[in-house]
N, C-alpha and C. Protein backbone atom coordinates (compact mmCIF):
# COMPACT_ATOMS: atom_id res chain seq x y z
N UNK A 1 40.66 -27.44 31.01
CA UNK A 1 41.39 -26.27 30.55
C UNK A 1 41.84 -25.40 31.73
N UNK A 2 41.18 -24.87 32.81
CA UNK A 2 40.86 -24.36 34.04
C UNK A 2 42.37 -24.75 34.85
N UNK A 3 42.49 -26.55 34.75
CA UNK A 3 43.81 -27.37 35.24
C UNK A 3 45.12 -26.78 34.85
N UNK A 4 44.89 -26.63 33.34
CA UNK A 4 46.11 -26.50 32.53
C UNK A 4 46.95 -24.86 32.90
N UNK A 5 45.86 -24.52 32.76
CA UNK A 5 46.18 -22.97 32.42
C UNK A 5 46.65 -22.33 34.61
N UNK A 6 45.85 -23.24 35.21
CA UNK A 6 46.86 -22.70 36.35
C UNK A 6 47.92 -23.57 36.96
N UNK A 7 48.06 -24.58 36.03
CA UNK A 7 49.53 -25.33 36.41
C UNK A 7 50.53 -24.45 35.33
N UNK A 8 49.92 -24.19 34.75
CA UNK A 8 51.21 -23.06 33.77
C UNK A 8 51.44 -21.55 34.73
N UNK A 9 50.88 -21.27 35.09
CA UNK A 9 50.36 -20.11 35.96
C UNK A 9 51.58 -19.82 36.74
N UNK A 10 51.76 -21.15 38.29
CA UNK A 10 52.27 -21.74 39.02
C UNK A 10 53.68 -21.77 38.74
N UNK A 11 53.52 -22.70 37.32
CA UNK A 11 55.64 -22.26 36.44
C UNK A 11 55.97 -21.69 36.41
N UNK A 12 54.58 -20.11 35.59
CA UNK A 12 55.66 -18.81 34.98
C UNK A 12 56.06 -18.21 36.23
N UNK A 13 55.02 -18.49 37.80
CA UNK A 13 55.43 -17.32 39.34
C UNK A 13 56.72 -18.30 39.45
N UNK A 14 57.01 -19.73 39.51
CA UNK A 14 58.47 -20.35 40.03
C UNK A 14 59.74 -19.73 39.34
N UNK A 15 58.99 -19.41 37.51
CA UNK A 15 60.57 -19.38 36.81
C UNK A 15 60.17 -18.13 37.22
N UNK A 16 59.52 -16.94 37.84
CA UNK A 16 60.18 -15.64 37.80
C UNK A 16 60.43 -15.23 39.66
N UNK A 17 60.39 -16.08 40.31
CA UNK A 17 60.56 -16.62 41.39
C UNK A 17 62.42 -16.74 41.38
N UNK A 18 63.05 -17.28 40.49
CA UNK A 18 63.51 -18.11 39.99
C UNK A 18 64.39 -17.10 39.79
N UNK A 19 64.14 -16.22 39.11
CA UNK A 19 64.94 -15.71 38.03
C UNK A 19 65.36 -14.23 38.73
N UNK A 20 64.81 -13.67 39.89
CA UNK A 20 64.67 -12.51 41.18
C UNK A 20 65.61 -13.29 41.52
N UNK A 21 65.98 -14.60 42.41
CA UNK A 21 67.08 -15.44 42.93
C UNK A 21 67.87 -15.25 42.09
N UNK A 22 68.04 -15.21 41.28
CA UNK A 22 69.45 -15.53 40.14
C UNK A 22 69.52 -14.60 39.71
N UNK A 23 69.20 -13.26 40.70
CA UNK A 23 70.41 -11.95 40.49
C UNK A 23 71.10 -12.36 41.57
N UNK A 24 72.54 -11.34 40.87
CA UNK A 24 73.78 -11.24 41.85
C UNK A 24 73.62 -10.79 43.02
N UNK A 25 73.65 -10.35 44.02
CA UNK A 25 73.42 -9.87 45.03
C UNK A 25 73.90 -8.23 45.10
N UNK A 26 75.10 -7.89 44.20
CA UNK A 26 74.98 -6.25 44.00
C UNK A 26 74.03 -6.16 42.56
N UNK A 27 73.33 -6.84 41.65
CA UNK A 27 72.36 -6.87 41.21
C UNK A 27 70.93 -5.85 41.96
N UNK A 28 70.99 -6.95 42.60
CA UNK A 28 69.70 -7.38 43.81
C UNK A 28 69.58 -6.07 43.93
N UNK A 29 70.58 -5.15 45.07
CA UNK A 29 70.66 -4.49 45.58
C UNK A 29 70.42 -3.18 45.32
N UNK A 30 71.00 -3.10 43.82
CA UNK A 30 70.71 -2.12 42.73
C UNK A 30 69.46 -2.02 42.65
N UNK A 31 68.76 -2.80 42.06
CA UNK A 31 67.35 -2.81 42.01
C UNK A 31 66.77 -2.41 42.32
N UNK A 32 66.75 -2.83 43.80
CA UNK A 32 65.49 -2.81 44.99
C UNK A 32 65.63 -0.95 45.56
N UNK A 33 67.48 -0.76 45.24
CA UNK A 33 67.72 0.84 46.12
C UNK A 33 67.21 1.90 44.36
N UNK A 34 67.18 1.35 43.23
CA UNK A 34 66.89 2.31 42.16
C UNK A 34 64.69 2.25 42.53
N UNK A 35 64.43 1.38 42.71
CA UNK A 35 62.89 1.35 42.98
C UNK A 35 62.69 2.44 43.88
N UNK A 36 63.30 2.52 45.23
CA UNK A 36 62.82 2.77 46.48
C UNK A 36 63.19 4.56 45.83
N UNK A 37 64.26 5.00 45.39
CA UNK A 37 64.66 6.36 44.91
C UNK A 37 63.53 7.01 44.08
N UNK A 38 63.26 6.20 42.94
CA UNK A 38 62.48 6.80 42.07
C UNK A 38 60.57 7.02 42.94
N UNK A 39 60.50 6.44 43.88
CA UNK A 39 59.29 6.26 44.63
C UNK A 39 59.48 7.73 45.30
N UNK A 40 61.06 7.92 46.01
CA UNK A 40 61.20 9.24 46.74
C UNK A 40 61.25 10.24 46.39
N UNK A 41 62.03 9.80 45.26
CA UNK A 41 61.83 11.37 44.35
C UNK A 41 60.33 11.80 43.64
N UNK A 42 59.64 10.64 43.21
CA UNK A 42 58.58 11.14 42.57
C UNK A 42 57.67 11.94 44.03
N UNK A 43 57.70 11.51 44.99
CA UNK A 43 57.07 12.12 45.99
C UNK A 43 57.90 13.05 46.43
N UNK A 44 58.74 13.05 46.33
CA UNK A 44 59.66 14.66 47.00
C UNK A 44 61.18 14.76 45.92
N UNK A 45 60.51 15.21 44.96
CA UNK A 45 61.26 15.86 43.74
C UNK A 45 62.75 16.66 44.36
N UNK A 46 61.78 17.29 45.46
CA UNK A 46 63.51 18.56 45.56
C UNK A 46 64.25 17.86 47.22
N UNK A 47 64.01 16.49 47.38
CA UNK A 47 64.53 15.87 48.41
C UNK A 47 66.36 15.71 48.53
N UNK A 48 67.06 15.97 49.34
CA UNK A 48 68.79 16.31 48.96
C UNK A 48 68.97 14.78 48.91
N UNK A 49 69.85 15.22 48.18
CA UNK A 49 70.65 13.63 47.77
C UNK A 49 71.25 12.92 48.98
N UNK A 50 72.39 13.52 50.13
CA UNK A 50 72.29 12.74 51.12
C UNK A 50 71.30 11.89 51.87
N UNK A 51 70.22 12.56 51.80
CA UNK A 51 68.91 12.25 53.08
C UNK A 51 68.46 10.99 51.96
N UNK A 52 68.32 11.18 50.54
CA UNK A 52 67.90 9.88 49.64
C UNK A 52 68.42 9.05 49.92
N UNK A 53 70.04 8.95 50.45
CA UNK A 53 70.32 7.91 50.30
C UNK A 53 70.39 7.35 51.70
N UNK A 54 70.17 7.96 52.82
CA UNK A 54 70.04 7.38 54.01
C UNK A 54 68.39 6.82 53.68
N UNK A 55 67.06 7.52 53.67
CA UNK A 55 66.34 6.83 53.85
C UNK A 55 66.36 5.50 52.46
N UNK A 56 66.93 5.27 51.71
CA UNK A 56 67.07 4.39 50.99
C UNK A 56 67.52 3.17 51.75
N UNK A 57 68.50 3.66 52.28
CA UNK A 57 69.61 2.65 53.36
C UNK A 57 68.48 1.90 54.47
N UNK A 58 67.85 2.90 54.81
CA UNK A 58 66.95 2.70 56.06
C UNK A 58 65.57 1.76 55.42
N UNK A 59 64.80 1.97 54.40
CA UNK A 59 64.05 1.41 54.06
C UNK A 59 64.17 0.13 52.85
N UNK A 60 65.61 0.30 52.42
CA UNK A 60 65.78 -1.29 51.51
C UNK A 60 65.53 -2.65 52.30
N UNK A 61 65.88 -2.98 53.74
CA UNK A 61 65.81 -4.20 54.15
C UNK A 61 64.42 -4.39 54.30
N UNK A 62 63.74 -3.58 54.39
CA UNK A 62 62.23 -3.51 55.00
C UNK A 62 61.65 -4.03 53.68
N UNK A 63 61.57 -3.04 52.69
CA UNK A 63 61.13 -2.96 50.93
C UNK A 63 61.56 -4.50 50.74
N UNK A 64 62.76 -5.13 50.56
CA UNK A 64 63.17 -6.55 49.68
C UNK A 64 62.50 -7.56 50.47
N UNK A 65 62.14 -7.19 52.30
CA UNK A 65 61.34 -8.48 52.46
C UNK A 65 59.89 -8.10 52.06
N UNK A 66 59.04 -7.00 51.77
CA UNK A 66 58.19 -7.24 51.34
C UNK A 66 57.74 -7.46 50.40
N UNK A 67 58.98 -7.09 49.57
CA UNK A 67 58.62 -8.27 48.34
C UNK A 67 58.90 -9.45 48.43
N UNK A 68 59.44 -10.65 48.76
CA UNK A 68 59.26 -11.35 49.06
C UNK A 68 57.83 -12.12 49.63
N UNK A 69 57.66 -11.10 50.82
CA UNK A 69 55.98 -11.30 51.58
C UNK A 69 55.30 -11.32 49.83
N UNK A 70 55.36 -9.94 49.72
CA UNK A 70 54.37 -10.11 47.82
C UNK A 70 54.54 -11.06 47.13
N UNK A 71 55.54 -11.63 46.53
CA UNK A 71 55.76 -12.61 45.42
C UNK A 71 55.01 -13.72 46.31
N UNK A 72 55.16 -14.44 47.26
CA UNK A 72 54.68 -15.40 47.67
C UNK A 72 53.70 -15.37 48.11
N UNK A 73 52.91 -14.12 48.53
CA UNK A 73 51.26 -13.91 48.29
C UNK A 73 50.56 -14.13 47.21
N UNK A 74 51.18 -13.45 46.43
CA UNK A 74 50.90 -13.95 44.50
C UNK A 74 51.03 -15.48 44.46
N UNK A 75 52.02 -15.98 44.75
CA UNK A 75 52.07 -17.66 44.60
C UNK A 75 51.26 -18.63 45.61
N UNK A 76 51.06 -17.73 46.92
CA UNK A 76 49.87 -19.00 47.32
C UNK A 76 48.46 -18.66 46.36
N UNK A 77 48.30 -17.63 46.18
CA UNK A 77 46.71 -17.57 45.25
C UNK A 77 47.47 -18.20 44.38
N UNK A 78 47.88 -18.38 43.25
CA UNK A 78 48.40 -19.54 42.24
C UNK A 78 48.03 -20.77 42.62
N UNK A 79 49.13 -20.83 43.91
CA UNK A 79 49.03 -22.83 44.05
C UNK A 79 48.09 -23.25 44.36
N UNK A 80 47.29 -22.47 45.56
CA UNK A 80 46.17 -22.59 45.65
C UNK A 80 44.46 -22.88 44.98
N UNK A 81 44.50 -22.17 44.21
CA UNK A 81 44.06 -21.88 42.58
C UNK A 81 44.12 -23.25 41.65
N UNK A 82 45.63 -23.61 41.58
CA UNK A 82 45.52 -24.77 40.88
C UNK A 82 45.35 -25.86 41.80
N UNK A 83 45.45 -25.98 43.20
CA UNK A 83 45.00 -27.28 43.68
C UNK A 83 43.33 -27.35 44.03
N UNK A 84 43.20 -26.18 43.89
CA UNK A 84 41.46 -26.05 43.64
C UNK A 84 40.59 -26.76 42.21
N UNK A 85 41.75 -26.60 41.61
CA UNK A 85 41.43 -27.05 39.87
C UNK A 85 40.90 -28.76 40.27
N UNK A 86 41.24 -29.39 41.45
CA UNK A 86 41.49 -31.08 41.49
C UNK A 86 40.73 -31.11 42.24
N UNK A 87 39.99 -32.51 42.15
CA UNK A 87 39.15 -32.71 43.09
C UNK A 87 39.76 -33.27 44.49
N UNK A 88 39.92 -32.09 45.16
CA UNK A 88 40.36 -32.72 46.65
C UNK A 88 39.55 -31.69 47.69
N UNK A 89 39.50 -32.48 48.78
CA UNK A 89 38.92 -31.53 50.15
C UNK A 89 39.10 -30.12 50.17
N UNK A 90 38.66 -29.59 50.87
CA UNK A 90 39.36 -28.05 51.53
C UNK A 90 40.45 -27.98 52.19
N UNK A 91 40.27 -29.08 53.38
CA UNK A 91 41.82 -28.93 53.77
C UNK A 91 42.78 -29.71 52.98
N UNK A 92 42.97 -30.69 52.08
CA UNK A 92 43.75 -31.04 51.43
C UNK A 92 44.43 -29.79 50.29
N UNK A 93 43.30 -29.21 50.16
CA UNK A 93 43.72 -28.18 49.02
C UNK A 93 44.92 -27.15 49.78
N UNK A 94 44.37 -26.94 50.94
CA UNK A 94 44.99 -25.38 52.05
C UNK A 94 46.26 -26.71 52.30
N UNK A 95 46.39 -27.58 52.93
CA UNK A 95 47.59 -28.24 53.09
C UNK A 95 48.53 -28.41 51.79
N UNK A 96 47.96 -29.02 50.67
CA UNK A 96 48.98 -29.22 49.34
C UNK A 96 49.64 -27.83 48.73
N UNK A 97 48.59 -26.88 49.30
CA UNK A 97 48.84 -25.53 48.94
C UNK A 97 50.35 -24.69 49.45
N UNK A 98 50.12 -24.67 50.69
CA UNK A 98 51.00 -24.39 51.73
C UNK A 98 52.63 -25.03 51.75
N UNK A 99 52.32 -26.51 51.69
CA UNK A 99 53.17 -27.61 52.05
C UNK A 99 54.33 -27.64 50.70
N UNK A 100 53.11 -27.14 49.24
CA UNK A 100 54.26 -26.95 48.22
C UNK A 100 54.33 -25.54 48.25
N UNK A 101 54.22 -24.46 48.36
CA UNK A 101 55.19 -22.96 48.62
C UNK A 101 56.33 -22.79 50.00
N UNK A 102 56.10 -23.96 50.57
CA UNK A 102 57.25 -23.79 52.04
C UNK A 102 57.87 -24.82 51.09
N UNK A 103 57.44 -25.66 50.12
CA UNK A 103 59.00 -26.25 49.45
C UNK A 103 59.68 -25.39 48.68
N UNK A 104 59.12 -25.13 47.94
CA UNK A 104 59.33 -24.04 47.17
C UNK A 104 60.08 -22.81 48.06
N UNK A 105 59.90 -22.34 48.78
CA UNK A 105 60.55 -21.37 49.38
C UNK A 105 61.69 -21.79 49.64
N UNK A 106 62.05 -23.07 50.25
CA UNK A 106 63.26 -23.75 50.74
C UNK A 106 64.16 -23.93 49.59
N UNK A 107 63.19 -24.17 48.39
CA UNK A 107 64.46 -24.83 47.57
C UNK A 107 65.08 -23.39 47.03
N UNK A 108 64.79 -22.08 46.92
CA UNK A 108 64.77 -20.40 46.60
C UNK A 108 66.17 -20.43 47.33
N UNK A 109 65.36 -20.43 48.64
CA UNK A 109 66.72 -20.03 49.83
C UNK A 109 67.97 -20.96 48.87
N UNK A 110 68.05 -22.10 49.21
CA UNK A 110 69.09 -22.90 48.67
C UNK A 110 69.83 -22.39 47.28
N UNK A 111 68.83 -22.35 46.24
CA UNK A 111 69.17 -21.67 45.33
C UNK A 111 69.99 -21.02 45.76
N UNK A 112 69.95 -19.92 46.11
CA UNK A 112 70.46 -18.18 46.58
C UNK A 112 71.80 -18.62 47.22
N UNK A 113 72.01 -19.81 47.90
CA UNK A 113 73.41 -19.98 48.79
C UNK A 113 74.39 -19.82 47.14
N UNK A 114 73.71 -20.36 45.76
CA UNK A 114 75.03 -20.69 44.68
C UNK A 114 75.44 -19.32 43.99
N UNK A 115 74.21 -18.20 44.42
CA UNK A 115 74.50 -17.27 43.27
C UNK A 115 75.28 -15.89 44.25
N UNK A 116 76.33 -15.50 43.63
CA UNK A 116 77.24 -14.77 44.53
C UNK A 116 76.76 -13.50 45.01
N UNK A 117 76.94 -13.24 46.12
CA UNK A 117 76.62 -12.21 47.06
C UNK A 117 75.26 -12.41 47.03
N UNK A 118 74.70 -13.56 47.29
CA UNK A 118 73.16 -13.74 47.76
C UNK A 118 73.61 -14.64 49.33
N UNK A 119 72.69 -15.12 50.11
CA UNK A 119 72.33 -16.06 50.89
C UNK A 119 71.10 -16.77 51.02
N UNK A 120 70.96 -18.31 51.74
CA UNK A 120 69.82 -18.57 51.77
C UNK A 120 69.67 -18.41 53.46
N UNK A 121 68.38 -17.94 53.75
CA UNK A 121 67.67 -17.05 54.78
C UNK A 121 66.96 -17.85 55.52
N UNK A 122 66.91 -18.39 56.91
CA UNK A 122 65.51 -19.26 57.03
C UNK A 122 64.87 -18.46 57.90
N UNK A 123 65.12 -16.90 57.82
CA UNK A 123 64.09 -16.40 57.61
C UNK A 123 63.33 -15.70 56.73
N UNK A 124 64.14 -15.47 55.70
CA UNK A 124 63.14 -15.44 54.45
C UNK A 124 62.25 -16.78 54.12
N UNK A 125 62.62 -18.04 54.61
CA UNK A 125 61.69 -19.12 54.24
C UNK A 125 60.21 -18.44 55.08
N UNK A 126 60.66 -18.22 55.86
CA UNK A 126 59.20 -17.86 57.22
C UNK A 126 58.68 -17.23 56.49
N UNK A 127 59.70 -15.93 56.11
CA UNK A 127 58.60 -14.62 55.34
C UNK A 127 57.91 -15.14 54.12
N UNK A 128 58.67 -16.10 53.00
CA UNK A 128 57.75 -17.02 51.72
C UNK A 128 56.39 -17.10 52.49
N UNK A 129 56.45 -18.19 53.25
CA UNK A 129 55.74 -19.30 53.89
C UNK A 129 54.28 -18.38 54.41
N UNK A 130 54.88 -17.29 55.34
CA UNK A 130 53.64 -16.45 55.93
C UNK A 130 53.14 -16.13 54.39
N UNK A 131 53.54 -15.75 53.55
CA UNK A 131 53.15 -15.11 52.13
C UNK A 131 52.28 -16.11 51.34
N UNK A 132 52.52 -17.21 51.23
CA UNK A 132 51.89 -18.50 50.76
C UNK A 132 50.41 -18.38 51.92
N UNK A 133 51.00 -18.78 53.32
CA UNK A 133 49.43 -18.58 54.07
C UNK A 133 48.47 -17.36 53.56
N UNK A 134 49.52 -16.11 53.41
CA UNK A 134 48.06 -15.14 53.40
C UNK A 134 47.57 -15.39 51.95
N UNK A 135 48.18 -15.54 50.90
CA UNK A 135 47.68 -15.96 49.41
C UNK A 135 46.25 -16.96 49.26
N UNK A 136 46.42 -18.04 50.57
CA UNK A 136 45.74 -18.92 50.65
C UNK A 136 44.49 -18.73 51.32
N UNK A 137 44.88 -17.44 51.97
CA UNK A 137 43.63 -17.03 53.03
C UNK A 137 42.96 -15.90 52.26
N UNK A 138 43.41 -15.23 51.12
CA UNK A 138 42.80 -14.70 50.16
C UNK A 138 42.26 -15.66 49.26
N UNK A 139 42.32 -16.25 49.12
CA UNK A 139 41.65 -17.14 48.16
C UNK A 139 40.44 -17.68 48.33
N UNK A 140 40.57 -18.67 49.32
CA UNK A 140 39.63 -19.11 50.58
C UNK A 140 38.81 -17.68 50.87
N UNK A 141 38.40 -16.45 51.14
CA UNK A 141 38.07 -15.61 51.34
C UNK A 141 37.04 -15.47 50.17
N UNK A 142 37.66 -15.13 48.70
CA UNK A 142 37.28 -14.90 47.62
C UNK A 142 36.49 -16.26 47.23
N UNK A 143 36.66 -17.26 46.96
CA UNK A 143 36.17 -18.45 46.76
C UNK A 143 34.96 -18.55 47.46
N UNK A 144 34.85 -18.05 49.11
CA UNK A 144 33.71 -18.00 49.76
C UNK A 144 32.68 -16.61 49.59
N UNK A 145 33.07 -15.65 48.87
CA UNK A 145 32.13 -14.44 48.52
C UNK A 145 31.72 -15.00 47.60
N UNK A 146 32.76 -15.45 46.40
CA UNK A 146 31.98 -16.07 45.60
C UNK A 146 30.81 -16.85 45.06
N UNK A 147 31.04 -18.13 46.16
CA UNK A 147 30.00 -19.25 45.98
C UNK A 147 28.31 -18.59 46.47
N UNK A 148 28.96 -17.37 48.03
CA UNK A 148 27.83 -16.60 48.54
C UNK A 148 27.05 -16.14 47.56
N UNK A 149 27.18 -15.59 46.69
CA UNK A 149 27.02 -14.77 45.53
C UNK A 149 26.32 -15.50 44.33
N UNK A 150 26.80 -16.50 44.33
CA UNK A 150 26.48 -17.65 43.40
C UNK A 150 24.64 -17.83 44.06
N UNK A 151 25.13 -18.99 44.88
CA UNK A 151 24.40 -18.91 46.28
C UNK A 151 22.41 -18.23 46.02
N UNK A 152 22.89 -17.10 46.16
CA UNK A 152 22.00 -16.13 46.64
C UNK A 152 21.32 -15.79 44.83
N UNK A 153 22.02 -15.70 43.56
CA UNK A 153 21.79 -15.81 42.57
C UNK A 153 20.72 -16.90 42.14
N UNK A 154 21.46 -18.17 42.64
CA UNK A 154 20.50 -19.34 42.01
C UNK A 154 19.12 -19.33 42.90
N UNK A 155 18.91 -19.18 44.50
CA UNK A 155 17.97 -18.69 45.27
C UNK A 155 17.13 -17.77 44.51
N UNK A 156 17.70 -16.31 44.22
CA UNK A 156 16.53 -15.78 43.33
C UNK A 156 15.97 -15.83 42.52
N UNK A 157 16.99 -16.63 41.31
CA UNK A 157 15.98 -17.41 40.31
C UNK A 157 15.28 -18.49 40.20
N UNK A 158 15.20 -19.50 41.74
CA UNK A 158 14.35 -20.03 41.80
C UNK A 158 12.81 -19.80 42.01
N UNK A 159 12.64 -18.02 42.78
CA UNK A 159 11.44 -18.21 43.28
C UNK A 159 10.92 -17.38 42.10
């Protein structure tokens, strides 16, 4: 069940992976500059409308790659997660892990060349890719408090 439920997991982050790509690019743009406003204003209510829209200007390229960095942090804990579900090594898991979110990232970029006023980035692949590593290095992290924990549990109820 454990299998199932994070290979479904894995789909719903691709199709909404997926579906962030397959905005328009003045879509996109909208978006990411209506997020960053409502963040400024809620913190500085009586901020002038010129200065909003410069630091908007100034902080959108920064903001859309970190989401990016985010979404694909979210998706290496996913892939990760589900290649944990299988019985394979540690490093097979951190390699299958990795090896499918840098595909995945590649095939995004590509995507993005068809949908208008987007591009595909190879350096947004980097930024996926670092995002997939740290997902994976959270995981691996958590997985190892865990078992510690476990660990130290079954120890005390032995003695």
């Amino acid at each position: 069940m454990r299998k199932i439920i994070s290979i479904i997991l894995v789909i719903l982050w691709m199709i909404i992976v997926f579906w962030f790509s397959s905005q328009i690019g003045d879509d996109s743009q909208v978006t990411s500059g209506n997020t960053i406003r409502k963040i400024i204003t809620f913190i500085n209510n009586d901020i002038d409308k010129l200065k909003l829209e410069e630091i908007v200007e100034i902080l959108q390229p920064i903001v859309r790659k970190l989401a990016h960095f985010t979404l694909y942090t979210l998706g290496g804990i996913l892939i990760f997660n589900m290649f944990s579900s299988f019985k394979l090594k540690n490093k097979e898991k951190i390699f299958c892990s990795i090896l499918c979110g840098a595909v995945y990232a590649i095939t995004d970029e590509v995507h993005q060349l068809f949908v208008p006023g987007r591009s595909g980035m190879i350096k947004d692949v980097f930024i996926d890719t670092l995002g997939i590593i740290t997902g994976v290095i959270v995981c691996i992290i958590i997985f190892r408090i865990v078992n510690i924990i476990i660990n130290k549990m079954i120890k005390i109820k032995g003695e």
